[in-house]
Structures are given as structure tokens and as C-alpha cells.
Protein backbone atom coordinates (compact mmCIF):
# COMPACT_ATOMS: atom_id res chain seq x y z
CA UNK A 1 -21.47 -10.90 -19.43
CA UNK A 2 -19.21 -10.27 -16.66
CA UNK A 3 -20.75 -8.63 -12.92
CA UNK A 4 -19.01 -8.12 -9.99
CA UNK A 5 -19.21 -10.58 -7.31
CA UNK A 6 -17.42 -7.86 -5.02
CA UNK A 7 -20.37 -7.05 -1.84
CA UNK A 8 -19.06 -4.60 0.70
CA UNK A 9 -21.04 -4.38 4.03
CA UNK A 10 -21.63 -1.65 6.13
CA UNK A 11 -19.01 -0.03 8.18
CA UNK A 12 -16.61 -1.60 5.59
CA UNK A 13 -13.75 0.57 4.03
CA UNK A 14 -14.29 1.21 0.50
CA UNK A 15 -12.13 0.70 -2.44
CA UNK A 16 -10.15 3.39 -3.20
CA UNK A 17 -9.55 4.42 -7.10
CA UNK A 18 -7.71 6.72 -9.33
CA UNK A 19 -9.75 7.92 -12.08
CA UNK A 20 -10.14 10.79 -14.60
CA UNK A 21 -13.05 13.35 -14.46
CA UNK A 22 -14.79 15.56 -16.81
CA UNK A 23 -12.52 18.28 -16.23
CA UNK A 24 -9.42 16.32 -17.01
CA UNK A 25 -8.12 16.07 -13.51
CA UNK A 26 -7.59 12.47 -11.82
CA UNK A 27 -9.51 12.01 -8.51
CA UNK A 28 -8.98 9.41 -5.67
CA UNK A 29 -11.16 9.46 -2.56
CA UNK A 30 -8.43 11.72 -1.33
CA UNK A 31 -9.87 14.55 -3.07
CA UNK A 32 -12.78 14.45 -0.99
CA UNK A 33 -11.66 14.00 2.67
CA UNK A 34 -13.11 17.58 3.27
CA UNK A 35 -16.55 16.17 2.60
CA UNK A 36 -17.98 14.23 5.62
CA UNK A 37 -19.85 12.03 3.41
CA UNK A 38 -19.09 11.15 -0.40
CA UNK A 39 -22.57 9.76 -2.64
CA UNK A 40 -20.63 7.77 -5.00
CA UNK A 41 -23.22 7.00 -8.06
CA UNK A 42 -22.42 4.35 -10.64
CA UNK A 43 -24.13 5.83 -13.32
CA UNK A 44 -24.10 6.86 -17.37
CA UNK A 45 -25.90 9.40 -19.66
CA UNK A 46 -28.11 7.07 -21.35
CA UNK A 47 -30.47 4.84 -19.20
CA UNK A 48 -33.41 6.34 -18.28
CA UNK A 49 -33.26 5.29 -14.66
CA UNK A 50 -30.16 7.22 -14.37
CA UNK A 51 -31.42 9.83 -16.80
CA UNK A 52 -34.75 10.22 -14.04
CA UNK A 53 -32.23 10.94 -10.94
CA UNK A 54 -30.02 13.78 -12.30
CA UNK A 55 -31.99 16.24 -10.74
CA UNK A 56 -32.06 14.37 -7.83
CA UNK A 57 -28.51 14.25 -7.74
CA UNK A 58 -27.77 17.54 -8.83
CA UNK A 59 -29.86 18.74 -6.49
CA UNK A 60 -28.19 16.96 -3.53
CA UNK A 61 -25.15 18.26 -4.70
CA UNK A 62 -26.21 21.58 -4.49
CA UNK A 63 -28.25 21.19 -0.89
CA UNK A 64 -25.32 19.56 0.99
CA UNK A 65 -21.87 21.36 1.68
CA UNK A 66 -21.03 18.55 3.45
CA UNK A 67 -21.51 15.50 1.09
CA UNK A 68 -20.03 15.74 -2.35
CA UNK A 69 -21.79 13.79 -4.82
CA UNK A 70 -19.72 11.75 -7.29
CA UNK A 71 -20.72 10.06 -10.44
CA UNK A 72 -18.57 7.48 -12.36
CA UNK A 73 -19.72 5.99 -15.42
CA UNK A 74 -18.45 1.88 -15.97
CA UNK A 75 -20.24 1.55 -19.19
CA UNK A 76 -18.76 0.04 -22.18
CA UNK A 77 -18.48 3.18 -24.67
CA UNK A 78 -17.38 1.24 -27.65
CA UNK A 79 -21.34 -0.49 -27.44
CA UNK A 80 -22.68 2.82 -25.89
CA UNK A 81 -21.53 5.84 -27.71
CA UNK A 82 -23.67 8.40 -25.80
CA UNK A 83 -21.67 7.03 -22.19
CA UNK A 84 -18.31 8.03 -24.09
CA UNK A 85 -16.06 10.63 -21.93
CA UNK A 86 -17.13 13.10 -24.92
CA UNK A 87 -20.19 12.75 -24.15
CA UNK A 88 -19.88 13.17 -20.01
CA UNK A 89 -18.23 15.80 -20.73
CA UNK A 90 -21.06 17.56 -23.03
CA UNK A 91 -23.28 16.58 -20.61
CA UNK A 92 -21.58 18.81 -17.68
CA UNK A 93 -20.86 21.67 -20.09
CA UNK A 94 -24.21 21.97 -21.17
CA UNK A 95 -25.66 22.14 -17.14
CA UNK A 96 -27.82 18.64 -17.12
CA UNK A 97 -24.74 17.48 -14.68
CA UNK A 98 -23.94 19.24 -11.93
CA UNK A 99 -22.25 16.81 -9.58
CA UNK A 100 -19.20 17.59 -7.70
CA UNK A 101 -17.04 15.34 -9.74
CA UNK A 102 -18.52 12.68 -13.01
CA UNK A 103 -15.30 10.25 -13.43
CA UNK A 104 -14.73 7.89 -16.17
CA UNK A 105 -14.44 4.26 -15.29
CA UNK A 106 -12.77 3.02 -18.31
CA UNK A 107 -11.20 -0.23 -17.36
CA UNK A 108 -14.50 -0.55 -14.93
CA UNK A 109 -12.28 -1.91 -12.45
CA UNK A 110 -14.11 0.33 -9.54
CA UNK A 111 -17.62 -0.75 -10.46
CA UNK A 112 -15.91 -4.67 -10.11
CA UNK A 113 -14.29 -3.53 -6.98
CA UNK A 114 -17.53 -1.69 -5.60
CA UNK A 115 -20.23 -4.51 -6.50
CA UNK A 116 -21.98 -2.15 -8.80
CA UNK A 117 -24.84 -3.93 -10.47
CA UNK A 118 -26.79 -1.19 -12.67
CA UNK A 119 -27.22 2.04 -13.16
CA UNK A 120 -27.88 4.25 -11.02
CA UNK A 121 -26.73 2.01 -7.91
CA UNK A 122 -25.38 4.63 -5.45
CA UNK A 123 -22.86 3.88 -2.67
CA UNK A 124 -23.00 6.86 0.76
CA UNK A 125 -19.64 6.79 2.07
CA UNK A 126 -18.56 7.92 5.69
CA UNK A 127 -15.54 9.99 6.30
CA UNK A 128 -13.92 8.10 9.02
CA UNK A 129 -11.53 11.07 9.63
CA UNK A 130 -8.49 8.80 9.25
CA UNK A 131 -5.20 9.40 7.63
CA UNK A 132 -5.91 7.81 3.84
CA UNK A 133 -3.63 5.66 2.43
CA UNK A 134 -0.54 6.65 0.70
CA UNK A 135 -0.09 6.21 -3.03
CA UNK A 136 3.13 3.81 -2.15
CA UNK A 137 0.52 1.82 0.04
CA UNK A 138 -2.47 1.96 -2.52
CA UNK A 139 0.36 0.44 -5.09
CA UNK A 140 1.73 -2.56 -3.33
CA UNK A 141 -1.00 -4.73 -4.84
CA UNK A 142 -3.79 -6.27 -4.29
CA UNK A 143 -7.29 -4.48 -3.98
CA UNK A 144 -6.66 -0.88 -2.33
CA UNK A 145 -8.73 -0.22 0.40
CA UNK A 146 -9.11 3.71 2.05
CA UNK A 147 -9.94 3.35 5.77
CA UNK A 148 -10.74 7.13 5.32
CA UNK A 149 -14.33 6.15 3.93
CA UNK A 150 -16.52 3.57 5.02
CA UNK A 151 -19.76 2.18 3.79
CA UNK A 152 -23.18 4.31 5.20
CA UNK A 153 -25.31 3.23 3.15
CA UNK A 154 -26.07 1.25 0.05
CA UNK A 155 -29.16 1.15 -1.76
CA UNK A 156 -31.67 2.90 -3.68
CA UNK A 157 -32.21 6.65 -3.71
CA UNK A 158 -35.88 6.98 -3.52
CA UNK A 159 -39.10 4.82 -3.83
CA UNK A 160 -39.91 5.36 -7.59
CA UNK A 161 -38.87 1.99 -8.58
CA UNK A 162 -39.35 2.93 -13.02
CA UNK A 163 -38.13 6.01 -14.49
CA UNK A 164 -42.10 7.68 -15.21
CA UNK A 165 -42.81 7.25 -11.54
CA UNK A 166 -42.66 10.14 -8.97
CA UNK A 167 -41.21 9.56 -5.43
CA UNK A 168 -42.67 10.23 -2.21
CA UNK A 169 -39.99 9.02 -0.20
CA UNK A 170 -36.20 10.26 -0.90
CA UNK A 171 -34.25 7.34 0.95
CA UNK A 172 -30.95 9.24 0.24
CA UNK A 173 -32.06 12.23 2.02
CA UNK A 174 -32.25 10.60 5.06
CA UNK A 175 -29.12 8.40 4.93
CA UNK A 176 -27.29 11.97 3.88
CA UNK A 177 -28.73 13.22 6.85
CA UNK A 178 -27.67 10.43 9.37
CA UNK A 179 -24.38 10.44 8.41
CA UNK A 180 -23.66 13.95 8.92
CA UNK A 181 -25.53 13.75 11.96
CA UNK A 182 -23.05 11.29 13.15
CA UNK A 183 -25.49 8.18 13.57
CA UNK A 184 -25.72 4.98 12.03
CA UNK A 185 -28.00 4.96 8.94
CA UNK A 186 -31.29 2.82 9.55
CA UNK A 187 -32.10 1.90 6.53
CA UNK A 188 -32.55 -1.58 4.92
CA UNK A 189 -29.85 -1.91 1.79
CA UNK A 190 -32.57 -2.64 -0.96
CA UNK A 191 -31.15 -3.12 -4.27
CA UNK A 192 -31.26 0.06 -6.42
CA UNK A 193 -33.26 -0.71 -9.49
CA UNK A 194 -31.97 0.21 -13.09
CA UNK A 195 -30.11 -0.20 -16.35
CA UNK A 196 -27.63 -3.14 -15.71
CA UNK A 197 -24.07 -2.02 -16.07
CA UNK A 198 -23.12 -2.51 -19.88
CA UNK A 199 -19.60 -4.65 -19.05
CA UNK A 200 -17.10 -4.82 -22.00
């Protein structure tokens, strides 16, 4: 099995990527530079940890105007038929997704790039309010990097630790908060817990 050994630490630019959403349309982080923050989720359709934060997530989505929230599933589709772009793409059709974009990670070169570890392991992003890269710059190799967005925050969502538990403390909220507050996010990075990403 093959995990990232990619670890980005706060105030870092992020990697920036190019990939296809449930509606067809190809994102990069350029897409969201009207968002002051951007909660990008590794996550799928079938592990319960993820399944246990969609409403979470939606609901965040819904709540902020200010933060977009922004899925991408890595998982191996071939081993996991229900993670298949099909089956995003039911999944948003039929309401139980209701992010502001769910992208396919296909090669799951972005997960690599990102450090992502399981699913969900969310990553709050900080619009920087510079000029993003250009695609000539993203494309002269090497690892593409968007000074755009930095890293807030990285770590779990909320305290419930298993998918039957109920939170009492929604981490997320308050690094949301922070950032569009302009202020630093004090929060410890604790490892999000979950399904581990299913790597081809």
C-alpha cells in the first residue's frame, strides 16, 4: 500500500490541482478565489466515517457564504465500486451531497500531494488574496504550488472520534470562524480519524 509522505504545515501554500467534478466541469483552486476560505475534504461515499460527516459538511456549506466546501474522492474505484464518479455523481443528484464542488481524484495525485491519510481528513485553506498561479507556471513541472491558499487548519472536524458517536465540540466551526475573522486558527492539528484512503 502506497500513503503519502507529503506533510504541509501551517501557513504553507497548498498544492494546487486540476480535477473533474460531479457536474463535469474541471476545477483548480482558481475557481474558488471568491471564497475566503476553501474546506477541502478528502473523502468517498462509502466509509462510514465519511458517511457520519455529510451533514456536517453539507451543512457548513450551506451556513458559510464565505468558505466553500470541497470534497474530492482519492479512492481506488476499480476495488470500491460505490466511490466510482457514477456513483458521486448519484450521490449529489439524489441531495445526500450538497457541497460546493465533489471532484474526482482519479490518478490520486492530490491526496499524495496533500498528505491525505483517510477519509474524511479535511484540509481549511486561507485565501491569501494573491494573484494565483498561471496555468503556464502550474505546468513547468515539478509539484504546483498556489500562493493564493495557504494552510489554516488541518485536522479533525469534530470530537466524535467513531461514526455512532455524537459531537459536542465542532472543531471546524471554529477554525471556519477564525479564518474569516482574519486570525490565526488555535487549534492543535490532531489527526482526523477514519477509513484509510483505499490507494490503487
Amino acid at each position: 500500500m502506497k500513503e503519502s509522505e507529503a506533510e504541509i504545515e501551517r501557513d504553507d501554500p497548498v498544492p494546487n490541482f486540476e480535477l473533474r467534478g460531479t457536474d463535469e466541469e474541471t476545477y483548480t483552486l482558481d475557481d474558488f478565489t471568491e471564497y475566503e476560505a476553501i474546506l477541502l475534504v478528502f473523502t468517498c461515499n462509502h466509509c462510514p466515517y465519511a458517511q457520519a460527516k455529510l451533514d456536517l459538511l453539507n451543512d457548513i456549506a450551506e451556513e458559510y457564504d464565505e468558505a466553500a466546501v470541497v470534497g474530492v474522492n482519492s479512492n481506488d474505484a476499480d476495488e470500491y465500486p460505490d466511490d466510482s464518479f457514477e456513483a458521486m455523481q448519484e450521490w449529489v443528484e439524489d441531495g445526500r451531497i450538497r457541497y460546493d464542488a465533489y471532484l474526482h481524484d482519479e490518478t490520486q495525485g492530490v491526496a499524495k500531494a496533500y498528505g491525505a491519510v483517510c477519509t474524511p481528513d479535511p484540509f481549511l485553506l486561507r485565501n491569501e488574496g494573491k494573484k494565483a498561479q498561471s496555468a503556464s507556471e502550474r505546468s513547468n513541472g515539478g509539484e504546483s504550488r498556489d500562493d493564493t491558499f495557504t494552510l489554516a487548519y488541518h485536522g479533525r472536524l469534530d470530537d466524535a472520534l467513531n461514526p455512532d458517536e455524537v459531537p459536542t465540540e465542532f472543531h471546524i466551526h471554529d477554525a471556519i470562524e477564525s479564518v474569516l475573522a482574519g486570525e490565526d486558527v488555535d487549534l492543535e492539528f490532531l489527526p482526523s480519524r477514519g477509513c484509510s484512503i483505499k490507494w490503487k
